[in-house]
Structure formats: structure tokens, C-alpha cells
PDB file of N, CA and C in Angstrom:
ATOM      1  N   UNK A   1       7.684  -3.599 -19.442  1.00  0.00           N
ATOM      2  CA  UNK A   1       7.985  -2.776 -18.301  1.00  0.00           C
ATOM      3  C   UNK A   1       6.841  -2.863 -17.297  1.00  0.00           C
ATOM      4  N   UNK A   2       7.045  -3.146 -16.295  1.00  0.00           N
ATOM      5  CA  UNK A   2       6.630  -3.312 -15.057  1.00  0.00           C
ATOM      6  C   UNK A   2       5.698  -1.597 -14.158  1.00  0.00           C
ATOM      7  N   UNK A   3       4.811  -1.235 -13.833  1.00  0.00           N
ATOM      8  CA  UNK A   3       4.869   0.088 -13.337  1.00  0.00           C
ATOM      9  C   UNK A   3       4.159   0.216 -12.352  1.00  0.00           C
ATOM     10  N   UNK A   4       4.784   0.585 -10.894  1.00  0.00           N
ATOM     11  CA  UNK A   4       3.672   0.463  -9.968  1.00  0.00           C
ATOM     12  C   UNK A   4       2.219   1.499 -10.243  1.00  0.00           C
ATOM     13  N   UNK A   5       1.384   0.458  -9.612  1.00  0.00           N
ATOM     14  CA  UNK A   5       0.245   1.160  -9.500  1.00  0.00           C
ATOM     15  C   UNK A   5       0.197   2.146  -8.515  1.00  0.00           C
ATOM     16  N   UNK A   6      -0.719   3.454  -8.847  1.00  0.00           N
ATOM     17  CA  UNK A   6      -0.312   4.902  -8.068  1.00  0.00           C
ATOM     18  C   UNK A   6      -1.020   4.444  -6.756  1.00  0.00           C
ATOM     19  N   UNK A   7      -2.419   3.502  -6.425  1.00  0.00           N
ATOM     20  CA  UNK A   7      -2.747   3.538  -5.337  1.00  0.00           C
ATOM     21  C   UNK A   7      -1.592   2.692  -4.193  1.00  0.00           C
ATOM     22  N   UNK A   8      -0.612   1.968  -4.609  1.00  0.00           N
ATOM     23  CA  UNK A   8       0.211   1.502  -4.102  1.00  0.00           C
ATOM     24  C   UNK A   8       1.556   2.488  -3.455  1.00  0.00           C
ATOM     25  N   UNK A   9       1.603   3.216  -4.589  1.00  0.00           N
ATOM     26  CA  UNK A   9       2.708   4.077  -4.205  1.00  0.00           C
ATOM     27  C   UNK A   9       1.831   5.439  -3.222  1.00  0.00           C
ATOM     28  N   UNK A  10       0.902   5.955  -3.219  1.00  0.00           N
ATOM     29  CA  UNK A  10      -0.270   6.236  -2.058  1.00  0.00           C
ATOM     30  C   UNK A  10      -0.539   6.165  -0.839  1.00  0.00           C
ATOM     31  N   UNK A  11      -0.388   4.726  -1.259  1.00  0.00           N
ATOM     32  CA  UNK A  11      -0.552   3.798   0.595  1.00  0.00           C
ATOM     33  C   UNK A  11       0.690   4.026   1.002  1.00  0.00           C
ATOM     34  N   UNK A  12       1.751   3.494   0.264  1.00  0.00           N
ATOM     35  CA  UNK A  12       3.180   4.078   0.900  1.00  0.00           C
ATOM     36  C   UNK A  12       3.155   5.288   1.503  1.00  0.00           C
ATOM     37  N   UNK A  13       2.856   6.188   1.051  1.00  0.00           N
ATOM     38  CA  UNK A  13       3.637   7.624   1.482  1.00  0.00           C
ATOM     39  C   UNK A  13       2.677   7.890   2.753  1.00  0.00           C
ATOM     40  N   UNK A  14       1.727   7.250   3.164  1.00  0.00           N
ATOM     41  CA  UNK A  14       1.025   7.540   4.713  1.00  0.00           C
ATOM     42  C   UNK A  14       1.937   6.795   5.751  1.00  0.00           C
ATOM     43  N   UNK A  15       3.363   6.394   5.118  1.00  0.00           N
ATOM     44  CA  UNK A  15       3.931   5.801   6.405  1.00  0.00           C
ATOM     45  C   UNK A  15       5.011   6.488   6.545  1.00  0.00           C
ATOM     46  N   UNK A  16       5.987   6.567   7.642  1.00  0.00           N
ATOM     47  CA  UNK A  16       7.160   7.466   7.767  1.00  0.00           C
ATOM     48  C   UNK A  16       7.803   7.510   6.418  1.00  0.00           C
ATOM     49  N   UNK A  17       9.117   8.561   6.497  1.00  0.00           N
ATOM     50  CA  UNK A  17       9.636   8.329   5.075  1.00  0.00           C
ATOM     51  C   UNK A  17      10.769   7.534   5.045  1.00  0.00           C
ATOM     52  N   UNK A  18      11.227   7.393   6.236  1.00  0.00           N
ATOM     53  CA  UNK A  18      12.612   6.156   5.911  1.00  0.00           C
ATOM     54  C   UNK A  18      11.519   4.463   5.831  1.00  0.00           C
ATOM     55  N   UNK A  19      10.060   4.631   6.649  1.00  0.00           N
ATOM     56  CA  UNK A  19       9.513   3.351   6.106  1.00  0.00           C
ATOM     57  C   UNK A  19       9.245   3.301   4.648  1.00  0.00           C
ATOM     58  N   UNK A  20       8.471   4.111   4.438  1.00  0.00           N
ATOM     59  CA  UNK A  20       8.166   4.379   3.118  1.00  0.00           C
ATOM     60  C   UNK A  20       9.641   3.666   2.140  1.00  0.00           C
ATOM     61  N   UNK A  21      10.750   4.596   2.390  1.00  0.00           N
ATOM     62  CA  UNK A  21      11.642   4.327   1.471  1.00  0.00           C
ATOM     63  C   UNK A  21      12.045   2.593   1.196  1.00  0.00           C
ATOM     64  N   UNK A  22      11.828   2.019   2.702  1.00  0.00           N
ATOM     65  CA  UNK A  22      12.717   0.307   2.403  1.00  0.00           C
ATOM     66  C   UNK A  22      11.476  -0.222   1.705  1.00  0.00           C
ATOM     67  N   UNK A  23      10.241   0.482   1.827  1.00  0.00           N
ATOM     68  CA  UNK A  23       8.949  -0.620   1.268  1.00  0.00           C
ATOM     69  C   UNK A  23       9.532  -0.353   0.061  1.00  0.00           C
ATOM     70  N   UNK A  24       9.452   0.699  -0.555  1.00  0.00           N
ATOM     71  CA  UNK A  24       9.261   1.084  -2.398  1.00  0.00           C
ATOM     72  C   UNK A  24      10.705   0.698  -2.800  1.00  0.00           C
ATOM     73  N   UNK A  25      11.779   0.617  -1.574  1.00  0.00           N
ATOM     74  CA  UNK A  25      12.978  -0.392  -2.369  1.00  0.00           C
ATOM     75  C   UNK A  25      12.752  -1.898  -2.391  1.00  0.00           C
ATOM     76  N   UNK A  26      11.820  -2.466  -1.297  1.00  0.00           N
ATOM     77  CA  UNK A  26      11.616  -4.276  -1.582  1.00  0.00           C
ATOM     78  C   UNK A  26      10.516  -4.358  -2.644  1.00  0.00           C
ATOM     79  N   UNK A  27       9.437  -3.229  -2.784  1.00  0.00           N
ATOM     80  CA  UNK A  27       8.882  -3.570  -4.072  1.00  0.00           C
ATOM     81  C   UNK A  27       9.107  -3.453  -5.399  1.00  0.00           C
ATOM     82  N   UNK A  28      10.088  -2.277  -5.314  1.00  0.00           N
ATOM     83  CA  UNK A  28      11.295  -2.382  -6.579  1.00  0.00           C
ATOM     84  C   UNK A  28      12.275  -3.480  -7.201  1.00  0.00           C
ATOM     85  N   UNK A  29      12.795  -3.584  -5.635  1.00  0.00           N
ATOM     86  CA  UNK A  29      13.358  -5.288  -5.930  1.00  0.00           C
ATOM     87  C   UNK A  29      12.484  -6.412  -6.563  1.00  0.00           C
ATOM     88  N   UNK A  30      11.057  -6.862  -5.871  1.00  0.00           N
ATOM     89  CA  UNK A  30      10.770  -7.779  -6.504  1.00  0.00           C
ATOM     90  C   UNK A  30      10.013  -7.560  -7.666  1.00  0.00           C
ATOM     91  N   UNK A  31       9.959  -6.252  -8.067  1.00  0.00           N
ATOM     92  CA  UNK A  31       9.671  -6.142  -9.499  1.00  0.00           C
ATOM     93  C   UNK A  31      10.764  -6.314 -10.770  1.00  0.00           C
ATOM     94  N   UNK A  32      11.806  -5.963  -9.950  1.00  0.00           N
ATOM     95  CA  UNK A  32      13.172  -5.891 -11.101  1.00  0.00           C
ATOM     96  C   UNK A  32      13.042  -7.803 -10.954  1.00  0.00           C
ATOM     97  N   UNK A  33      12.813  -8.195 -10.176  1.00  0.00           N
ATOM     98  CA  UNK A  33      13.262  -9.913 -10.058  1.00  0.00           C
ATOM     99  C   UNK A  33      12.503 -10.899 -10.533  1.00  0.00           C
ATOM    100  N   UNK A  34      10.843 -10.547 -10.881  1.00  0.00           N
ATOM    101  CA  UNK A  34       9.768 -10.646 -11.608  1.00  0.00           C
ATOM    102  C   UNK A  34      10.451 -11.844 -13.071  1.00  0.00           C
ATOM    103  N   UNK A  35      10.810 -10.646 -13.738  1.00  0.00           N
ATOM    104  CA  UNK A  35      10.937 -11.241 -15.110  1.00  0.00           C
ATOM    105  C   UNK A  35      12.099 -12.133 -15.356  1.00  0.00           C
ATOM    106  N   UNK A  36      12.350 -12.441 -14.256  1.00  0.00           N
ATOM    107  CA  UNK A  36      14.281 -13.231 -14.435  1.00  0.00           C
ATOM    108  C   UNK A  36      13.546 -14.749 -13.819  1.00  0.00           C
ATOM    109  N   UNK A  37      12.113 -14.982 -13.520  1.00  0.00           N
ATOM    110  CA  UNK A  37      11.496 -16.327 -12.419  1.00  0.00           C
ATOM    111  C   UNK A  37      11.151 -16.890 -13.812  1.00  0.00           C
ATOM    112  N   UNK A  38      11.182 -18.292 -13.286  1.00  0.00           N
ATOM    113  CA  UNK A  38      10.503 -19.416 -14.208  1.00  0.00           C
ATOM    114  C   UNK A  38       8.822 -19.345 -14.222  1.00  0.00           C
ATOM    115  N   UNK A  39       8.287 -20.159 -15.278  1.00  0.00           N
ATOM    116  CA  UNK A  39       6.649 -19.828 -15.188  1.00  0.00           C
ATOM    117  C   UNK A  39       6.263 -20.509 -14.004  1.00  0.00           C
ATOM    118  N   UNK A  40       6.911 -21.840 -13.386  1.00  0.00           N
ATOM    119  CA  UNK A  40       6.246 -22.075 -12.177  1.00  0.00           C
ATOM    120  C   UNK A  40       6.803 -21.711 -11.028  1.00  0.00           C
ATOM    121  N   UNK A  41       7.885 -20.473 -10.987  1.00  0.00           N
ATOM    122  CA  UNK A  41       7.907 -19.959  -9.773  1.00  0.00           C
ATOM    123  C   UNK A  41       7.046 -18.696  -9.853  1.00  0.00           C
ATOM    124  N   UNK A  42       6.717 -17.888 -11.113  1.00  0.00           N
ATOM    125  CA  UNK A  42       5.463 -16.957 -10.818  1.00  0.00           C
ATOM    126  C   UNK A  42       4.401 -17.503 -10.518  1.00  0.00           C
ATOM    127  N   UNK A  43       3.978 -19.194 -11.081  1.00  0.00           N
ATOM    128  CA  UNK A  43       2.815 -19.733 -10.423  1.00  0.00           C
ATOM    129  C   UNK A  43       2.988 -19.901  -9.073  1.00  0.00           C
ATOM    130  N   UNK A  44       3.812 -20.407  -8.065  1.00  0.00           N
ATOM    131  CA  UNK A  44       3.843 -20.308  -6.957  1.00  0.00           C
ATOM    132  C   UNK A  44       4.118 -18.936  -6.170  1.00  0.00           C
ATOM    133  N   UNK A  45       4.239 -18.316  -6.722  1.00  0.00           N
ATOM    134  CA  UNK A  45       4.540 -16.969  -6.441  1.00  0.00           C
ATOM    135  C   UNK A  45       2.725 -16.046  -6.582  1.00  0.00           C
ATOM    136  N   UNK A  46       1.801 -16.079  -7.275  1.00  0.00           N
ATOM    137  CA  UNK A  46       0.554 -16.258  -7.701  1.00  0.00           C
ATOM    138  C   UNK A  46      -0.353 -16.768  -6.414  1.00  0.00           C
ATOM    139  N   UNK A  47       0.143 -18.085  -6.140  1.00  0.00           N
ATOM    140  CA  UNK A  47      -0.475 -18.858  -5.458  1.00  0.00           C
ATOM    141  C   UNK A  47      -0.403 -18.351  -3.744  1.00  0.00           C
ATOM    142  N   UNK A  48       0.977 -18.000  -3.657  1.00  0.00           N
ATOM    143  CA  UNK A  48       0.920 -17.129  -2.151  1.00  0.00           C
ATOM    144  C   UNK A  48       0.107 -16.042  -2.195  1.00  0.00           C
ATOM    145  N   UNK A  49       0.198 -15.470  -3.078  1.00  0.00           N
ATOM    146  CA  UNK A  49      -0.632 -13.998  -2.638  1.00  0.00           C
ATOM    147  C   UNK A  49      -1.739 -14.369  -3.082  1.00  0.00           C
ATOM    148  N   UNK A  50      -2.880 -15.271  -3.249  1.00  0.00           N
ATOM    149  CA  UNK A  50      -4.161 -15.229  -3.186  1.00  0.00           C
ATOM    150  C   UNK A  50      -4.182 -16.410  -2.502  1.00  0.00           C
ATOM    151  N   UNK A  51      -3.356 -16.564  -1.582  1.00  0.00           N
ATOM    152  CA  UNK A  51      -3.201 -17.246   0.013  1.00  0.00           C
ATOM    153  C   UNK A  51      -3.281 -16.405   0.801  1.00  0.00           C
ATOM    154  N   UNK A  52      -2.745 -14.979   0.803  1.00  0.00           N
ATOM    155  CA  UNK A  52      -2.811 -13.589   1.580  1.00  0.00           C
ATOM    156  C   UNK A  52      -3.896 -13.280   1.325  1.00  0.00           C
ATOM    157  N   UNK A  53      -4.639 -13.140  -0.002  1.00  0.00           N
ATOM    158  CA  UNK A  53      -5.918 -12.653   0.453  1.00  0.00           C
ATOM    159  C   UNK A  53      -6.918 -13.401   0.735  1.00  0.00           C
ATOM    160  N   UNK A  54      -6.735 -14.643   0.908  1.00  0.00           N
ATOM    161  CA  UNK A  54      -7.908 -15.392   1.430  1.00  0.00           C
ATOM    162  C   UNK A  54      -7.752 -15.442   3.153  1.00  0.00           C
ATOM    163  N   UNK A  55      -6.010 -15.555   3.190  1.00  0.00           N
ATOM    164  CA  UNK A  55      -5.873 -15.222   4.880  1.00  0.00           C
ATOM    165  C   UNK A  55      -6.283 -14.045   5.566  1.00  0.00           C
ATOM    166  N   UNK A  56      -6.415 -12.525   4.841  1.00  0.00           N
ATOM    167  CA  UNK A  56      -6.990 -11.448   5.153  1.00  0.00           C
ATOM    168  C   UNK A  56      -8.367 -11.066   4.950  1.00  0.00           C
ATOM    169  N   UNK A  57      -8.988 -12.126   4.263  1.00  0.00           N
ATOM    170  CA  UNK A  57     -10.525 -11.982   4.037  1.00  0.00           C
ATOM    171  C   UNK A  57     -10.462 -10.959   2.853  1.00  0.00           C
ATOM    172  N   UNK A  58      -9.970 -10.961   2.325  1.00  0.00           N
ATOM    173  CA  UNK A  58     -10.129  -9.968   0.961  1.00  0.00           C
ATOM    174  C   UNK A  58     -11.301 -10.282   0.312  1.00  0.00           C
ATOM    175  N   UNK A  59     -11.983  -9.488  -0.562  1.00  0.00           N
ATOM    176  CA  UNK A  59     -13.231  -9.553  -1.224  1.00  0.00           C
ATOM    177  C   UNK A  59     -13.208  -9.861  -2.338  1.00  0.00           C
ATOM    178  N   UNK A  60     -11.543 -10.174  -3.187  1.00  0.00           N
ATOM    179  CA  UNK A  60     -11.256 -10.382  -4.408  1.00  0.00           C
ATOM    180  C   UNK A  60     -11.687 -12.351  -4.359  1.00  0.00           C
ATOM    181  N   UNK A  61     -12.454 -12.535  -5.421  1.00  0.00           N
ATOM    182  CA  UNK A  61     -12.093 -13.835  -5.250  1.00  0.00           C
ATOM    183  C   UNK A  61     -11.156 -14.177  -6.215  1.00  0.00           C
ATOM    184  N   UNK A  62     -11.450 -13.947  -7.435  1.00  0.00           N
ATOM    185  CA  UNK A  62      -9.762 -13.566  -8.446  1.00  0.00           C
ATOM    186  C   UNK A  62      -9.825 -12.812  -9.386  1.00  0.00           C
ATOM    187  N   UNK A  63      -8.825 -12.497 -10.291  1.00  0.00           N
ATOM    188  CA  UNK A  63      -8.514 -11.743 -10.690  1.00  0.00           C
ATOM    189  C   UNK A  63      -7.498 -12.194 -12.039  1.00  0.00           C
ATOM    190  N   UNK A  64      -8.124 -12.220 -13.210  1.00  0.00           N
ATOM    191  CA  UNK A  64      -7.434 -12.681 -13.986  1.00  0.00           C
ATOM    192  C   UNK A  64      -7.412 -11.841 -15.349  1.00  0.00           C
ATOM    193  N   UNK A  65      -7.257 -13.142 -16.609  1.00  0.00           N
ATOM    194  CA  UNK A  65      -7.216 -12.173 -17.719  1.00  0.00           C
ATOM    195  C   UNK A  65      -9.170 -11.647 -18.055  1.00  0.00           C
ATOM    196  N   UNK A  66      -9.826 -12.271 -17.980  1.00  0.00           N
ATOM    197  CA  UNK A  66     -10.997 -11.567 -17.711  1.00  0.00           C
ATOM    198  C   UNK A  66     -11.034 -10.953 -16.665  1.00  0.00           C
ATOM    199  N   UNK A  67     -10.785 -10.341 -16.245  1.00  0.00           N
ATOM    200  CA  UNK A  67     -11.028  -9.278 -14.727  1.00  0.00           C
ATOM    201  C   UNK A  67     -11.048  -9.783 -13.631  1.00  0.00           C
ATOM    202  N   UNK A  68     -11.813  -8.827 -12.429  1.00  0.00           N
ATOM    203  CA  UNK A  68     -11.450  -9.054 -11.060  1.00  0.00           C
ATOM    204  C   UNK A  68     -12.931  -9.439 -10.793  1.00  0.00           C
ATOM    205  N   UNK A  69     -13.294 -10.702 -10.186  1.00  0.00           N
ATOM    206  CA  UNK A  69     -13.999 -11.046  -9.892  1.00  0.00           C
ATOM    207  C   UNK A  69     -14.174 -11.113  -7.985  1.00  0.00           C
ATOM    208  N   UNK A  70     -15.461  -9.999  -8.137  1.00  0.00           N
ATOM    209  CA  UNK A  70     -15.592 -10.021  -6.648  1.00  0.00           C
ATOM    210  C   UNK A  70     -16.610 -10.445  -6.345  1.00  0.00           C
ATOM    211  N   UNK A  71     -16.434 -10.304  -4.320  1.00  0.00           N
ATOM    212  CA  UNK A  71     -17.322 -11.145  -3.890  1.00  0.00           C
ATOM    213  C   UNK A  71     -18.871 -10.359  -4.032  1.00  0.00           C
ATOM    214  N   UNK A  72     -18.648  -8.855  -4.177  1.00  0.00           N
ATOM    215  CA  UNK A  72     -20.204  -8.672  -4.471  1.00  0.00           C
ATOM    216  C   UNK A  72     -20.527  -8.823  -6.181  1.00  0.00           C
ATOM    217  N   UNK A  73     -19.891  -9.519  -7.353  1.00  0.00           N
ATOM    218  CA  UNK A  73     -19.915 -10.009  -8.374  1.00  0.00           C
ATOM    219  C   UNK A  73     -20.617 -11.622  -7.916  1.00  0.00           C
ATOM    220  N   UNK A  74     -20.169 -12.066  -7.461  1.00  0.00           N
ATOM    221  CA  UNK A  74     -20.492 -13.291  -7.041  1.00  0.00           C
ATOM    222  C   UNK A  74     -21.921 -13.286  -6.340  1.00  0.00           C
ATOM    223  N   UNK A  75     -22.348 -12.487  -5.426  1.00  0.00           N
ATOM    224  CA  UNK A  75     -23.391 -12.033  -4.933  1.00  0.00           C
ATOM    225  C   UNK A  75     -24.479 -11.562  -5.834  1.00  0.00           C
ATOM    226  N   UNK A  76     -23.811 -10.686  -6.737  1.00  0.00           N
ATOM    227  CA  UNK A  76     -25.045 -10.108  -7.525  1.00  0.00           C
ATOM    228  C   UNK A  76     -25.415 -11.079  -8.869  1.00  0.00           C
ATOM    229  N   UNK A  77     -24.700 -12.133  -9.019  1.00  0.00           N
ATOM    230  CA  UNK A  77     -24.982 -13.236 -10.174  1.00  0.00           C
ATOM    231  C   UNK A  77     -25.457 -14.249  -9.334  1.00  0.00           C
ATOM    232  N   UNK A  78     -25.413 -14.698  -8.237  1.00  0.00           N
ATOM    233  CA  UNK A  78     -26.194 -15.463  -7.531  1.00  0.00           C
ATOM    234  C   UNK A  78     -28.086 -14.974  -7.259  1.00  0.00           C
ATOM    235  N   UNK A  79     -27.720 -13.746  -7.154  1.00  0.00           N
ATOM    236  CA  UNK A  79     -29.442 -13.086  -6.768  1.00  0.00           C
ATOM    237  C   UNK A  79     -30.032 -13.220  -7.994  1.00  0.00           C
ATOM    238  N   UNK A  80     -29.347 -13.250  -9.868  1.00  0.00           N
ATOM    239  CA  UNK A  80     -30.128 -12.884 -10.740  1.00  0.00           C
ATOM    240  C   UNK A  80     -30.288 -14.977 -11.037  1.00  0.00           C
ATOM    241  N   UNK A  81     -29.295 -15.910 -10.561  1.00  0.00           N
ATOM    242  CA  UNK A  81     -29.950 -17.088 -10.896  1.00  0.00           C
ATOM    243  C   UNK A  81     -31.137 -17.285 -10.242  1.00  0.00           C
ATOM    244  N   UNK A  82     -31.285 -16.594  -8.436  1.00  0.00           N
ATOM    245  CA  UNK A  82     -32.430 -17.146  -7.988  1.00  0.00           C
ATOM    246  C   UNK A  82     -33.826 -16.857  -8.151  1.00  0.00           C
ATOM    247  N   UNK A  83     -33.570 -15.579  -8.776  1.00  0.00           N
ATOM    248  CA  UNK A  83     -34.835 -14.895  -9.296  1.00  0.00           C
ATOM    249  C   UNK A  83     -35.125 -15.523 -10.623  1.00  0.00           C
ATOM    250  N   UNK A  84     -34.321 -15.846 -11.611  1.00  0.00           N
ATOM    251  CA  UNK A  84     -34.689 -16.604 -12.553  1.00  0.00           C
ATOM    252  C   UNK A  84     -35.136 -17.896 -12.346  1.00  0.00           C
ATOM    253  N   UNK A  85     -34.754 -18.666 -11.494  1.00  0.00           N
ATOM    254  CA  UNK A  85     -35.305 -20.131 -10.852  1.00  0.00           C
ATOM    255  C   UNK A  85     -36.462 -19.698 -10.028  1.00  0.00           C
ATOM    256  N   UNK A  86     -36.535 -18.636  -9.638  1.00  0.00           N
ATOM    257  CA  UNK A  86     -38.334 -18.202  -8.734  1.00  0.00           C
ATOM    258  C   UNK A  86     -39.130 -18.200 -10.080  1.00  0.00           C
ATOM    259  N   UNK A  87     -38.889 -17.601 -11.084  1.00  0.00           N
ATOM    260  CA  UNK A  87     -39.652 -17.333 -12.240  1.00  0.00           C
ATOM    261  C   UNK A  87     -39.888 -18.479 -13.184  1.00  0.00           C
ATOM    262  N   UNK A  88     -39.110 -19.527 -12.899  1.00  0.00           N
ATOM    263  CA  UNK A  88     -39.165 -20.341 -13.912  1.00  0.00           C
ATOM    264  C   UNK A  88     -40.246 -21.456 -12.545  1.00  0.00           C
ATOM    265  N   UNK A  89     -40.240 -21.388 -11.643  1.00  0.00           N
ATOM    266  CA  UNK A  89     -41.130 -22.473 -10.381  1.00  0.00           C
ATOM    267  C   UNK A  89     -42.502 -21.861 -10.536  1.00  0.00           C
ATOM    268  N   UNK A  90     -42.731 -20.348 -11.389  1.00  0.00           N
ATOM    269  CA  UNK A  90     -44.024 -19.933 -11.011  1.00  0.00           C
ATOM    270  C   UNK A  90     -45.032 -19.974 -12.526  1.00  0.00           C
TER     271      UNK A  90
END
């Protein structure tokens, strides 16, 4: 079973309520439609939306079965290689 996440259903309700209503029926839809796709149409399906967030500048770089890897993750493991390569030059 599928269950939206509450910050999703959240963001919805700050918009009118007949908007509100067609969003939480097209995201209903493509949740009911989810489990009926082949594995490489959820891979292409995957592949658009971390096309959206690279087109919106999102901070996620991904997000998988180990977790969500962000860009200040990426940032803060970059600062501890360079300090270890300062320490290892001195």
C-alpha cells in the first residue's frame, strides 16, 4: 500500500479547495497506476522526476535505498576529505 506523505498532502491544502481537490485526485490516480507499470516504465518514470529536480535546482542529489543524499551531504564529506589531505601534506 502506497500512502501519501503528510507534507504533501500540507502543501496541497494552501491552495484553493476545488485546486486542492483535482491535485489529490491526479496524485491518487498515479498512485493507484504505480503498481500496474513495468520495471522499466517506473525506471523511466524515476528518471523524469530527478530530471525535475535537477531542472528546479533541488538540493537532493538522490535518494535511494540508502537514503537521501544531499547537496550539503556532499559538501560536508568533501570538507572532511580536504582536511584529511591538509593533514596528511603536513
Amino acid at each position: 500500500m502506497i500512502v501519501l506523505d503528510t507534507n504533501v498532502v500540507s502543501e496541497l491544502m494552501r491552495d484553493s479547495p476545488q485546486q486542492t481537490f483535482y491535485q489529490m485526485r491526479t496524485i491518487q490516480k498515479i498512485i493507484a497506476a504505480l503498481p500496474n507499470l513495468s520495471t522499466d516504465e517506473l525506471l523511466h518514470i524515476e528518471q523524469v522526476i530527478h530530471d525535475l529536480y535537477r531542472a528546479r535546482h533541488e538540493t537532493i542529489i538522490f535518494y535511494d535505498d540508502y537514503g537521501v543524499w544531499t547537496e550539503w551531504d556532499q559538501n560536508s564529506v568533501a570538507a572532511e576529505v580536504f582536511d584529511l589531505l591538509d593533514k596528511t601534506e603536513n
